[in-house]
N, C-alpha and C. Protein backbone atom coordinates (compact mmCIF):
# COMPACT_ATOMS: atom_id res chain seq x y z
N UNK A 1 39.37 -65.52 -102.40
CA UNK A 1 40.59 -66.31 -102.27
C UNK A 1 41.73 -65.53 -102.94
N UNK A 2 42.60 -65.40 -102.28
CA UNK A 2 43.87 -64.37 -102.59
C UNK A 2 45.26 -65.40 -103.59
N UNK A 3 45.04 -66.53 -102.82
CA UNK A 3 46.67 -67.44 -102.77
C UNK A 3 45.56 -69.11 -102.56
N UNK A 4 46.38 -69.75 -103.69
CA UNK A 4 46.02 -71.18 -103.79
C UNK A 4 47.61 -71.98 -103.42
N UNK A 5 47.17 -73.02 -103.62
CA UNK A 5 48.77 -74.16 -103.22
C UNK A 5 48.65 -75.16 -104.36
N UNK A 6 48.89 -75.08 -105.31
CA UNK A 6 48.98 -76.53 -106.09
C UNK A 6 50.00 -77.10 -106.00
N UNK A 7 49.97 -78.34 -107.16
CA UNK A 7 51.35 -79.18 -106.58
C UNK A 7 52.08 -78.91 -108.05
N UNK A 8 53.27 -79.18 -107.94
CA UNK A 8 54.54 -78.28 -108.62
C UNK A 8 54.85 -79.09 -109.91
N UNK A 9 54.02 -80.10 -110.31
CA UNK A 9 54.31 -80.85 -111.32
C UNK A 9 52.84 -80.92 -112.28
N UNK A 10 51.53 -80.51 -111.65
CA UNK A 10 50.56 -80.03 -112.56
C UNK A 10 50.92 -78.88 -112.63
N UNK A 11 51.62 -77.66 -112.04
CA UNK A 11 51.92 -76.48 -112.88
C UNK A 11 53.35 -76.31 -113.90
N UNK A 12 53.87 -77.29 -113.68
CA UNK A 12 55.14 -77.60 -114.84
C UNK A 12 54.08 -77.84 -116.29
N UNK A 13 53.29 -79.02 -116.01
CA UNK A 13 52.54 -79.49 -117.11
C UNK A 13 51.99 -78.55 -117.86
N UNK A 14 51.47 -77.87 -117.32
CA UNK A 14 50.28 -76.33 -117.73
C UNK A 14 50.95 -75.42 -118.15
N UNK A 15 52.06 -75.67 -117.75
CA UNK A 15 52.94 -74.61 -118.11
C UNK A 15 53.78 -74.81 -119.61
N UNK A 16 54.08 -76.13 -119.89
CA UNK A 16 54.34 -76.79 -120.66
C UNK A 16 53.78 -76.18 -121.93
N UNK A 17 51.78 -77.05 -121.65
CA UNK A 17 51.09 -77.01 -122.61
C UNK A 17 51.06 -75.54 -123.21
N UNK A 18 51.36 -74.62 -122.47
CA UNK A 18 50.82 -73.24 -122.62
C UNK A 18 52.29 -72.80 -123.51
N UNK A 19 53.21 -72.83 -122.91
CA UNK A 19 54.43 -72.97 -123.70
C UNK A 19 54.78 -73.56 -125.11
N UNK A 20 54.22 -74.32 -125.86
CA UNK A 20 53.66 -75.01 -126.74
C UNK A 20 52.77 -74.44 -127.33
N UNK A 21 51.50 -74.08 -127.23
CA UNK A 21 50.24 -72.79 -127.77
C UNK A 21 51.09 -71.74 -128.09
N UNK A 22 51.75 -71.35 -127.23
CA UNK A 22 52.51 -69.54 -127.74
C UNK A 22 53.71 -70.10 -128.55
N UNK A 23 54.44 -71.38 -128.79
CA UNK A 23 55.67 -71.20 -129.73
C UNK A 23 55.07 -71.54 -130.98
N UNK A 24 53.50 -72.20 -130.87
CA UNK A 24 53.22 -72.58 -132.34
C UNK A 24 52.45 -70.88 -132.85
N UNK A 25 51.66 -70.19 -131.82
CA UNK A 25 51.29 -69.52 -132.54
C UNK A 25 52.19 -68.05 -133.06
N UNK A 26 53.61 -68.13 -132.12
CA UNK A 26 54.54 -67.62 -132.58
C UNK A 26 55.06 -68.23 -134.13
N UNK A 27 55.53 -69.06 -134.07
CA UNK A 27 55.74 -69.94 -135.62
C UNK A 27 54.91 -69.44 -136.64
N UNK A 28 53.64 -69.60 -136.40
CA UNK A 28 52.94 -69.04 -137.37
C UNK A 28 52.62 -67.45 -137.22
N UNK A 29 53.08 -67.34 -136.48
CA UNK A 29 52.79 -65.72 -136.59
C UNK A 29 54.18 -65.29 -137.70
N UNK A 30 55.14 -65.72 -137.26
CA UNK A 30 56.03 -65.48 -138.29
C UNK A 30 56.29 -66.03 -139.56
N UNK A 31 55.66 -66.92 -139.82
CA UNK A 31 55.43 -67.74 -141.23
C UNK A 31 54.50 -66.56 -141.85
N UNK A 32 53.48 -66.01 -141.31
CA UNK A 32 52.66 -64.90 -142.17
C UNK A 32 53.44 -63.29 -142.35
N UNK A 33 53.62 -63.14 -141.35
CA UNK A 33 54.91 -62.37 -141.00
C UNK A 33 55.85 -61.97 -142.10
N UNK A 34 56.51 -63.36 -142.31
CA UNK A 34 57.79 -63.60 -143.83
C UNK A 34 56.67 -63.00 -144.98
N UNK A 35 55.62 -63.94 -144.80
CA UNK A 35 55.23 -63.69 -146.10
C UNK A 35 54.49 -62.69 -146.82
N UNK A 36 54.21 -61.93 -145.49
CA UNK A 36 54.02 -60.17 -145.65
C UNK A 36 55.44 -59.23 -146.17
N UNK A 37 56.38 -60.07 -145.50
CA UNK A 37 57.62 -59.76 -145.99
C UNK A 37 58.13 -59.59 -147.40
N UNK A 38 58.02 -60.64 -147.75
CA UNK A 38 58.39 -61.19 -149.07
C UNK A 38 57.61 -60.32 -150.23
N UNK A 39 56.27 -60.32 -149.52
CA UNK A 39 55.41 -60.10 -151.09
C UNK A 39 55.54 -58.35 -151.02
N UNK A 40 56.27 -57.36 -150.03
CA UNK A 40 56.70 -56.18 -150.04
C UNK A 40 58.23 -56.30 -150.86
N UNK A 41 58.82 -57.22 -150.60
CA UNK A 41 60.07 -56.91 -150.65
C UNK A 41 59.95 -56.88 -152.53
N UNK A 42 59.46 -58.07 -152.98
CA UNK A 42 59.02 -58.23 -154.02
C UNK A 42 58.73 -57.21 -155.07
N UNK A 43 57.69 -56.43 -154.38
CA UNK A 43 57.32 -54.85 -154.84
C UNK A 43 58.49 -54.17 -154.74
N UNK A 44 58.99 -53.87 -153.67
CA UNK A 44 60.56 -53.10 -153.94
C UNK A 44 61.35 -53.36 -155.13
N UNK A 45 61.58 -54.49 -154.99
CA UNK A 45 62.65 -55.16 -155.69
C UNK A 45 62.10 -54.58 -157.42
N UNK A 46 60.90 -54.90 -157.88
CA UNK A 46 60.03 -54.62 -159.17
C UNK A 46 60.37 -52.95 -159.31
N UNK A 47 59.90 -52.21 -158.40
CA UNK A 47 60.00 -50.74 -157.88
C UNK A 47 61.35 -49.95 -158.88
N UNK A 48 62.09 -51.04 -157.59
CA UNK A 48 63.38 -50.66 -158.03
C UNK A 48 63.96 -50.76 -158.93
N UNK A 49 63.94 -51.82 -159.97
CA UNK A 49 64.27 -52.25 -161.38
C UNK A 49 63.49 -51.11 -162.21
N UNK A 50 61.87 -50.89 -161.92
CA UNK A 50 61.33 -50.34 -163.26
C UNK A 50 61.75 -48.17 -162.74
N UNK A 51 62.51 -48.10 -161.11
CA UNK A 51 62.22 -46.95 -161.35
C UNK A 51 63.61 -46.18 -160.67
N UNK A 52 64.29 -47.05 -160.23
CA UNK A 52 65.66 -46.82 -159.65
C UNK A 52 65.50 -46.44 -157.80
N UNK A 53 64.32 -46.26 -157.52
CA UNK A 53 64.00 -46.19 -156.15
C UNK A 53 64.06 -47.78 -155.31
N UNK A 54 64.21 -46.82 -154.06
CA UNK A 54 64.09 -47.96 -152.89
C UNK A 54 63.60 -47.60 -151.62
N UNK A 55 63.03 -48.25 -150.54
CA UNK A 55 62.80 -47.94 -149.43
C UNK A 55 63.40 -49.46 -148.86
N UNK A 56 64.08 -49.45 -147.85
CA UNK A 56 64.70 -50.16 -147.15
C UNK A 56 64.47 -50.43 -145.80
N UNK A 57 62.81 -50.53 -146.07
CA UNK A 57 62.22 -50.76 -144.63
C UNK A 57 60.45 -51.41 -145.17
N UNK A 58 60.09 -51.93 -144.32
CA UNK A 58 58.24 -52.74 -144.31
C UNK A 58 57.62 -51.92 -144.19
N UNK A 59 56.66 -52.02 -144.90
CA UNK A 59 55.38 -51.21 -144.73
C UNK A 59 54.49 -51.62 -143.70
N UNK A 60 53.88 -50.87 -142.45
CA UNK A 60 52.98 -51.50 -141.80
C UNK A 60 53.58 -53.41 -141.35
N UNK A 61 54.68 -53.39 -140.80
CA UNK A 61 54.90 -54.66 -140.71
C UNK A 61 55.68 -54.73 -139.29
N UNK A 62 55.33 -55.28 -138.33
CA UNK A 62 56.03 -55.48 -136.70
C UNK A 62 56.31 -56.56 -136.52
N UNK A 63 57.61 -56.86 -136.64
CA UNK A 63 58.05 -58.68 -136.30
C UNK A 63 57.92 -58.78 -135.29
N UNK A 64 57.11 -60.17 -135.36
CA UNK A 64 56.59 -60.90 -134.50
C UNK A 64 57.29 -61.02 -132.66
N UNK A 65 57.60 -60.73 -131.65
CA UNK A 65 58.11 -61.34 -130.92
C UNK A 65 58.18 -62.36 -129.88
N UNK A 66 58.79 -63.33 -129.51
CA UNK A 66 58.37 -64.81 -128.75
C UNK A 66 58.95 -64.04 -127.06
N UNK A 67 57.67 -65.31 -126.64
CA UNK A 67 57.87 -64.91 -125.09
C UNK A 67 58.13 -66.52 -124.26
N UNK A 68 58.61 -67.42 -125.29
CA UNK A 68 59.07 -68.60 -125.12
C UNK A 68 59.92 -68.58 -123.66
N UNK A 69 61.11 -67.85 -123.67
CA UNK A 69 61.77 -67.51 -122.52
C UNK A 69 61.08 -67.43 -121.02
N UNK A 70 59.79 -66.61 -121.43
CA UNK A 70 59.66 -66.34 -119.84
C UNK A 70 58.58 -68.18 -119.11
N UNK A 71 58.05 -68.21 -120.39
CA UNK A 71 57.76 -69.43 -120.22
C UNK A 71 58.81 -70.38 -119.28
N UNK A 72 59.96 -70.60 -119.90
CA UNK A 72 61.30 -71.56 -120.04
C UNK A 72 61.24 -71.05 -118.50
N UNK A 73 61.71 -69.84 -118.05
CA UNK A 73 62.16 -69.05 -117.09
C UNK A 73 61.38 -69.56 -115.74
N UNK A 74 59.89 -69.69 -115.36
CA UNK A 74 59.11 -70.18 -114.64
C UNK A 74 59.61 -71.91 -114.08
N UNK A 75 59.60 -72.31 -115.45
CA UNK A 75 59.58 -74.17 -115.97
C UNK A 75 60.98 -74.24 -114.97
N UNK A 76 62.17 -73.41 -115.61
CA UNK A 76 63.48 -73.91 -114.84
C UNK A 76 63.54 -73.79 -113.54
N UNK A 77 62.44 -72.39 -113.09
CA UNK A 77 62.79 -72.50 -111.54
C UNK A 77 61.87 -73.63 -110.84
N UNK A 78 60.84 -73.88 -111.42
CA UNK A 78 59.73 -74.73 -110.75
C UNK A 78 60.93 -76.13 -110.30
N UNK A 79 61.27 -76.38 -111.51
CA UNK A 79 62.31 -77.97 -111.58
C UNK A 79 62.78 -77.74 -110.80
N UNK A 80 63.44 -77.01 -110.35
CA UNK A 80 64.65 -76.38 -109.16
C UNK A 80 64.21 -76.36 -107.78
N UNK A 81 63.35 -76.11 -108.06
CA UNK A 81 62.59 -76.08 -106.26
C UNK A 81 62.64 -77.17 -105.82
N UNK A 82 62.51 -76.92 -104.64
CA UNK A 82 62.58 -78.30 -103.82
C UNK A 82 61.52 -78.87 -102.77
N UNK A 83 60.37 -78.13 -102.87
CA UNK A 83 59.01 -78.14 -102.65
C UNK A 83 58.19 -78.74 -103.56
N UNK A 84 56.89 -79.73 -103.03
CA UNK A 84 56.52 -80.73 -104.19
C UNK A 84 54.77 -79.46 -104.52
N UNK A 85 54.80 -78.28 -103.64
CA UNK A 85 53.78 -77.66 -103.77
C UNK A 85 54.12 -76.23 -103.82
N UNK A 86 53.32 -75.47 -104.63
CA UNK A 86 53.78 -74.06 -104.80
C UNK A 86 52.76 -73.22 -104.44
N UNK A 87 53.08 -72.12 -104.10
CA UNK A 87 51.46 -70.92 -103.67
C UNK A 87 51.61 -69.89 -104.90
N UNK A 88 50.48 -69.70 -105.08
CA UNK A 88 50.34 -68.76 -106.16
C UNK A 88 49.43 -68.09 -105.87
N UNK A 89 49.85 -66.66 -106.25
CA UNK A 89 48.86 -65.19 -106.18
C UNK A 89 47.82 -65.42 -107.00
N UNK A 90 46.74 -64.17 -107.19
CA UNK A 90 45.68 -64.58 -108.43
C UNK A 90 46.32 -64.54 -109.79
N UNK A 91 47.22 -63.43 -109.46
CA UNK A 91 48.12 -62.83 -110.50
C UNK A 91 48.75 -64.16 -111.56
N UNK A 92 49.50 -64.52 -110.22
CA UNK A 92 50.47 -66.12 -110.97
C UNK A 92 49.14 -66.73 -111.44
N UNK A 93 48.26 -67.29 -110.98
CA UNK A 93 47.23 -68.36 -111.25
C UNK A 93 47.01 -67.67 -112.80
N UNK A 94 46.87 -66.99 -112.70
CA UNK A 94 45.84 -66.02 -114.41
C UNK A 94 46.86 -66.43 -115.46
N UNK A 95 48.46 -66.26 -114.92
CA UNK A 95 49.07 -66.03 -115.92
C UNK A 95 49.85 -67.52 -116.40
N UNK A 96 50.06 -68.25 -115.26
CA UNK A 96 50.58 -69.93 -115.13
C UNK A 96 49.44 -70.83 -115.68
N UNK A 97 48.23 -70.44 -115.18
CA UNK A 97 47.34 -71.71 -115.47
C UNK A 97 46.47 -70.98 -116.70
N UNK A 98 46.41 -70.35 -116.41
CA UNK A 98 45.06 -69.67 -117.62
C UNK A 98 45.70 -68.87 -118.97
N UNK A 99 46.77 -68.95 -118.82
CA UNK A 99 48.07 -68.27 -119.82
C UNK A 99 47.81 -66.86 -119.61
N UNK A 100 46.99 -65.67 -118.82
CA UNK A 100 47.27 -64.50 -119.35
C UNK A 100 47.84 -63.76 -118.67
N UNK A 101 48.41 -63.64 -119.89
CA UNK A 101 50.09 -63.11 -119.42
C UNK A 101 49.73 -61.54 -119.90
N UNK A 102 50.56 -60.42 -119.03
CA UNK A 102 50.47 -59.02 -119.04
C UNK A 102 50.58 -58.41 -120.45
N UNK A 103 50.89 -59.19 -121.17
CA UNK A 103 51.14 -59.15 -122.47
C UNK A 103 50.57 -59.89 -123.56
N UNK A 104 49.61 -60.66 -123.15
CA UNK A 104 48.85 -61.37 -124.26
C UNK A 104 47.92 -60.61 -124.70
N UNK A 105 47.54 -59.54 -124.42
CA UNK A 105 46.09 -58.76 -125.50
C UNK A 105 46.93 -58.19 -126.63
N UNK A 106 47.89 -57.70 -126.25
CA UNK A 106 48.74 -56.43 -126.85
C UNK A 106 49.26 -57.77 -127.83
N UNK A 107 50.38 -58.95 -127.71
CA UNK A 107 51.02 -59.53 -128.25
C UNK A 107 49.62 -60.14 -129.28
N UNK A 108 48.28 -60.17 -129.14
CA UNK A 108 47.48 -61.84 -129.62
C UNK A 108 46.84 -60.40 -130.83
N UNK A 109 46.81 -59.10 -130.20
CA UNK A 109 46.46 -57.83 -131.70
C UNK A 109 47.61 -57.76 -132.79
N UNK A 110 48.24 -57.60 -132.14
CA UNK A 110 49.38 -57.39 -133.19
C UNK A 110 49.89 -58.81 -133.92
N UNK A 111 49.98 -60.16 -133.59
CA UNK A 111 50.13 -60.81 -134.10
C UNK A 111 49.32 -62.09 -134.60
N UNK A 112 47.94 -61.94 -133.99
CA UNK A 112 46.97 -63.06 -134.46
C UNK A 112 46.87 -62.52 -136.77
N UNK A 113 46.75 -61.66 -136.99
CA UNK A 113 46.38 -61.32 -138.44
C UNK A 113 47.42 -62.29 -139.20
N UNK A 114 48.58 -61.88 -138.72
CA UNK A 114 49.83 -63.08 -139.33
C UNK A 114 49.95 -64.69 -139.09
N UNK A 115 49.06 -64.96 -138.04
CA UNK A 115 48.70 -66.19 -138.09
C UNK A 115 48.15 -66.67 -139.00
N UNK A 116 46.69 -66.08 -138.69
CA UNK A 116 46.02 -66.33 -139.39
C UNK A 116 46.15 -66.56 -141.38
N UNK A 117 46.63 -65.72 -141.50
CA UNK A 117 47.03 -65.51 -143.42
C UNK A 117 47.74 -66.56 -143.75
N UNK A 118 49.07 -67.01 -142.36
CA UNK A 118 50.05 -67.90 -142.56
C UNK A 118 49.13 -69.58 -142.43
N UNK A 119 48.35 -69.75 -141.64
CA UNK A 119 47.37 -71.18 -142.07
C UNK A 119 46.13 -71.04 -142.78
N UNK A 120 45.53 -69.78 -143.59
CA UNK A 120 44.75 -69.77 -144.65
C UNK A 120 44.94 -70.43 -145.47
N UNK A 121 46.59 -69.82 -145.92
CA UNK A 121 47.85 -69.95 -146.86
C UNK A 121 47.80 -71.38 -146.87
N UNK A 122 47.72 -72.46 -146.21
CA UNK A 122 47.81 -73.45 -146.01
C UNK A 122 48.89 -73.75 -145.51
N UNK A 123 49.98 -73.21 -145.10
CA UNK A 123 51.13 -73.60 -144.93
C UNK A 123 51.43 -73.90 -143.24
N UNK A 124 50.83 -73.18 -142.56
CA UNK A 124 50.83 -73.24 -140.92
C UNK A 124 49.90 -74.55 -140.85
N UNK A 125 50.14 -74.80 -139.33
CA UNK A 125 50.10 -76.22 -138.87
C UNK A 125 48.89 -76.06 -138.33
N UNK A 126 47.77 -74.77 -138.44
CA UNK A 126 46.37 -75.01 -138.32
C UNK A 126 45.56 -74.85 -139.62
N UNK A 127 46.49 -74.44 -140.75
CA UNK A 127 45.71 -74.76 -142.43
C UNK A 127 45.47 -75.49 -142.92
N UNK A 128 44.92 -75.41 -144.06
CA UNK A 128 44.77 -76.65 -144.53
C UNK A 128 45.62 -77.71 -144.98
N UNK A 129 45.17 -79.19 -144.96
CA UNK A 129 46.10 -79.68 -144.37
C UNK A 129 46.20 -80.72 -146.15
C-alpha cells in the first residue's frame, strides 16, 4: 500500500497529540539544558574570580531546538482545506501519525540526556512529583 485516505479531523487530532509530546519533551529538554547551563556558567564565573580567566562559550552543550512550527504548519493547512479526507504517502503516514519525523533520531540523541537530568532533577513534568 503506497497512499491511504483518512479523514482530516483524526489527523488534526494525532497531530495535535504528537505536537504536545515534542513541546513537552522540548520544555524539558531545555529545563536540563539551562541547567547544564548554569552549573558551567557557575564554574566560569568561580574561574574567573579565583583566576581572572574566562571562556565565553558551553562546554559540550547544543541548545535544544523546537520543531513545534512544522507541527503548527501541517495543523494550519489541514484546518484550511476544504476536503473532509486527506491522502497520505507512507512518508506523511510515518511522520503525521506515527510522529517520525526526518529528524527525530538526530533531534531524540542530542536532546533526550537533557530531558532526562531535567525530570530526575525533579523539576520536569515527568519527575518526581
Amino acid at each position: 500500500m503506497e497512499k491511504i485516505t483518512v479523514k482530516k479531523e483524526d489527523l488534526i487530532t494525532v497531530l495535535n497529540e504528537n505536537r504536545a509530546i515534542h513541546k513537552q519533551n522540548y520544555e524539558d529538554s531545555m529545563g536540563g539544558y539551562k541547567m547544564l547551563a548554569e552549573k558551567q556558567l557557575k564554574e566560569k564565573l568561580k574561574k574567573l574570580k579565583a583566576t581572572g580567566e574566562f571562556k565565553a562559550h558551553f562546554d559540550n552543550l547544543i541548545e535544544p531546538d523546537s520543531h513545534v512550527k512544522e507541527y503548527d504548519n501541517i495543523i494550519d493547512m489541514l484546518e484550511v482545506a476544504s476536503e473532509d479526507t486527506v491522502t497520505l504517502s507512507m512518508e506523511e503516514f510515518l511522520k503525521y501519525y506515527k510522529n517520525e519525523w526526518e529528524w527525530q533520531r538526530s533531534w531524540s540523541l542530542r536532546n533526550d540526556g537533557y530531558a532526562t537530568l531535567y525530570n530526575v532533577a525533579g523539576v520536569g513534568k515527568h519527575g518526581k512529583q
